[in-house]
Protein backbone atom coordinates (compact mmCIF):
# COMPACT_ATOMS: atom_id res chain seq x y z
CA UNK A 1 0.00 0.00 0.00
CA UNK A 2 1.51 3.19 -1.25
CA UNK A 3 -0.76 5.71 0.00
CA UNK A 4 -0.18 7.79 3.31
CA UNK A 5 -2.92 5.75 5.90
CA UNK A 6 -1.53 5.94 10.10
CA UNK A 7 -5.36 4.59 11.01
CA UNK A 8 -4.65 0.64 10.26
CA UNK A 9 -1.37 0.86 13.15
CA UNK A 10 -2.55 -1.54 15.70
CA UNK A 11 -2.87 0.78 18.88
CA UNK A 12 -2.27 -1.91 20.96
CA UNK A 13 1.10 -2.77 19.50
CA UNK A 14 1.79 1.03 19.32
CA UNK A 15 2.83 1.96 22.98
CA UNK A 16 6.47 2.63 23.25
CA UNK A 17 6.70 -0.45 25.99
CA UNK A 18 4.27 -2.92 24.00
CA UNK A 19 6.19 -2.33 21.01
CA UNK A 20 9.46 -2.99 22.61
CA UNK A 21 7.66 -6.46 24.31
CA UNK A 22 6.57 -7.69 20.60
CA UNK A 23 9.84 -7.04 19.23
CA UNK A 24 11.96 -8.76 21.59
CA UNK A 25 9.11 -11.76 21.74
CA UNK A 26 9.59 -11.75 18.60
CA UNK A 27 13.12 -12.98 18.28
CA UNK A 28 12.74 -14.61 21.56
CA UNK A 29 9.56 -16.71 22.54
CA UNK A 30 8.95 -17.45 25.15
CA UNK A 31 10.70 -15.31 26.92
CA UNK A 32 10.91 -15.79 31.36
CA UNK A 33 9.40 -12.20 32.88
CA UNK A 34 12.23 -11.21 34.51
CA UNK A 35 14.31 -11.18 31.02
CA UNK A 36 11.58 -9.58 29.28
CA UNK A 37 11.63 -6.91 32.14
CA UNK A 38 14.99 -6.38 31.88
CA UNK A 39 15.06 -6.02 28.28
CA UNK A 40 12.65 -2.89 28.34
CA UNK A 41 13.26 -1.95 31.19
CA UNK A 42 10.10 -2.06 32.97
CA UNK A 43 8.82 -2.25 36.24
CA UNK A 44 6.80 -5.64 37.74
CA UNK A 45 4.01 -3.94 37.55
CA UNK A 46 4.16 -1.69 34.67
CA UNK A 47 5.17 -5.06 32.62
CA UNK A 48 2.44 -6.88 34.07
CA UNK A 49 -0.01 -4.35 33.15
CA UNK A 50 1.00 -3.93 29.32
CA UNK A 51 1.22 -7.90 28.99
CA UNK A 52 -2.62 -7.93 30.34
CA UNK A 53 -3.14 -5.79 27.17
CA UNK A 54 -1.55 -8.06 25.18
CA UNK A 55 -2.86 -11.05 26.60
CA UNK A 56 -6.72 -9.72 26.00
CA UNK A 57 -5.72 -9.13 22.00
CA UNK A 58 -4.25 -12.52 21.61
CA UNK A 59 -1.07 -11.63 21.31
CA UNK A 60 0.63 -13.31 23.97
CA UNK A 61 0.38 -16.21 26.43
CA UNK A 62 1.64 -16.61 29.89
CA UNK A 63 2.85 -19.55 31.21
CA UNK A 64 3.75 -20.01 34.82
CA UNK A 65 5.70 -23.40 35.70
CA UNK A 66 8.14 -24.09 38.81
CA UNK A 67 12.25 -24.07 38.18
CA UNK A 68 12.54 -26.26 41.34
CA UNK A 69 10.34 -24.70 44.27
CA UNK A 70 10.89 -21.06 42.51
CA UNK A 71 7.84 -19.95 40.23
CA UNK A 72 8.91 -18.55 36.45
CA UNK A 73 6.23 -16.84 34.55
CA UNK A 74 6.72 -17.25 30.51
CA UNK A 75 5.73 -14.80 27.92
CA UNK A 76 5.01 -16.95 24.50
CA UNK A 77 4.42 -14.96 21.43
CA UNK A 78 1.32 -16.42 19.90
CA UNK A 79 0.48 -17.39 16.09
CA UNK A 80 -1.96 -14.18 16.38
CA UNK A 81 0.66 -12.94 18.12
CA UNK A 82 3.22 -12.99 15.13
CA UNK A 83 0.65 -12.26 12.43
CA UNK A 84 -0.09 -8.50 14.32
CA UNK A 85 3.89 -8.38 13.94
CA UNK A 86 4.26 -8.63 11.05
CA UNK A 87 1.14 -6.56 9.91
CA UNK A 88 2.19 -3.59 12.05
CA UNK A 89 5.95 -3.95 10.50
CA UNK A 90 4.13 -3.77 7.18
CA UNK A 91 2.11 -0.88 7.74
CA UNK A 92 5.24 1.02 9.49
CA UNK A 93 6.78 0.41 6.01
CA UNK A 94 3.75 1.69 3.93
CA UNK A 95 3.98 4.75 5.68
CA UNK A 96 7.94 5.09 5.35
CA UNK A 97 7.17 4.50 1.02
CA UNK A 98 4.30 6.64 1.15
CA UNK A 99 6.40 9.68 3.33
CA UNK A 100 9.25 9.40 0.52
């Protein structure tokens, strides 16, 4: 698509912290919490609460499993997950074409 059209960005991928979770899940799924965390530098909470977002649009899937007696919470990139990826890399490019 060639012409200049911001309304098809996914707003939920959009946030500066959401878009920073898809693109590391991307390369890296699942991913434990903590790394995630550390890679965008979040808080527990503020994580917690953008991954809920997620989580309602399909686009991830926590896991939470036991290393031992110590409980590890995985974030899993879904299929859905992926798909919205790649559609909102797609329509970042559009834009870049259609801005040129």
């Amino acid at each position: 698509m060639s012409r200049f059209d911001h309304t098809a960005i996914d707003d939920v991928i959009h946030g500066r912290l959401r878009l920073g979770i898809m693109a590391y899940l991307s390369t890296v799924s699942p991913a434990p919490f903590v790394e995630l965390k550390a890679k965008v530098n979040a808080t527990d909470g503020n994580l917690s609460t953008h991954l809920s977002k997620l989580e309602e649009a399909g686009y991830v899937r926590l896991e939470k499993t036991l290393a031992g007696k110590k409980p590890i919470t995985l974030v899993h990139l879904t299929k859905s997950g992926r798909a919205a990826w790649i559609a909102y890399l797609n329509r970042i490019q559009a834009l870049i074409r259609a801005s040129e």
